[in-house]
Protein backbone atom coordinates (compact mmCIF):
# COMPACT_ATOMS: atom_id res chain seq x y z
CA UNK A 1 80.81 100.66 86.07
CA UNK A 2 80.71 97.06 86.24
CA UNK A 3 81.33 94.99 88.71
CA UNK A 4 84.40 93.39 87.09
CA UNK A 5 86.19 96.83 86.53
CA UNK A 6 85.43 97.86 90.16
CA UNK A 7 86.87 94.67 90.89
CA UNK A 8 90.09 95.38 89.22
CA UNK A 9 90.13 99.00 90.66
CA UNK A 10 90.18 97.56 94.35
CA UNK A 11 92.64 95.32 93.69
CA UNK A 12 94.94 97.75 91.76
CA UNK A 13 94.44 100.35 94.54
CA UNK A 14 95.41 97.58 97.93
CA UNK A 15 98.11 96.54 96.40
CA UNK A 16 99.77 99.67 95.48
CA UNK A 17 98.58 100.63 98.93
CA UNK A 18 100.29 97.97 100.64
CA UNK A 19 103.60 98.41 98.32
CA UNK A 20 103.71 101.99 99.01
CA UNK A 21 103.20 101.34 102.94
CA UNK A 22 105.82 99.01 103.17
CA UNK A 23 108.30 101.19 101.05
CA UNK A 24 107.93 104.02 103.46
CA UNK A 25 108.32 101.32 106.21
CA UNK A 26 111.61 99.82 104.38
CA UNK A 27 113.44 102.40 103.46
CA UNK A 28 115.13 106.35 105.09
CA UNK A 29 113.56 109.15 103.25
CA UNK A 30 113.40 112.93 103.84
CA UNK A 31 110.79 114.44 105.53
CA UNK A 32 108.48 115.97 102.54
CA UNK A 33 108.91 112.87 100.58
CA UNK A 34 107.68 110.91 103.53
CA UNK A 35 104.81 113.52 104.03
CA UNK A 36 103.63 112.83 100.40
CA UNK A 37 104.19 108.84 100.61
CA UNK A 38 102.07 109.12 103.76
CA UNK A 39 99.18 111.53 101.88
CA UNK A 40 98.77 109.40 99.24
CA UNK A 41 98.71 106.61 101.17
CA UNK A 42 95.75 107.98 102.87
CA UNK A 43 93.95 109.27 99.40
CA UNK A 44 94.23 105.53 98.87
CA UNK A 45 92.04 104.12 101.86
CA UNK A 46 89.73 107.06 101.10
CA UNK A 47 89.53 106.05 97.55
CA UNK A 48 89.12 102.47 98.68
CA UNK A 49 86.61 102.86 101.43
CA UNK A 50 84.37 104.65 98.70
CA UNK A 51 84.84 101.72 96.25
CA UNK A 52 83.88 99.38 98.65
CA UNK A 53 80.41 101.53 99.76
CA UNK A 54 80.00 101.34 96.07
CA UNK A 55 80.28 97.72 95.96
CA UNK A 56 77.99 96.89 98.91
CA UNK A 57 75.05 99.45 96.92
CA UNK A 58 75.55 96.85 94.07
């Protein structure tokens, strides 16, 4: 993977991190749809803490 795509990657990842945290901050929603806002909100900073290991290996 280049650096250009992994790049793109980040930024596609923080910002629909930071759109999905402030939706669940915004907005009333049931309990198990808040659970899974608030899962995949943390798959996302796993998924980003990886990319950016991978980008200080480059």
């Amino acid at each position: 993977m280049s650096l250009e795509e992994l790049n793109k990657i980040i930024a596609v990842k923080q910002m629909d991190l930071e759109e999905c945290e402030q939706e669940l901050n915004s907005r009333y929603y049931p309990s198990i749809v808040r659970i899974a806002m608030m899962d995949y909100i943390v798959n996302l900073q796993e998924q980003l803490e990886e990319y950016n290991k991978s980008m200080q290996n480059l």
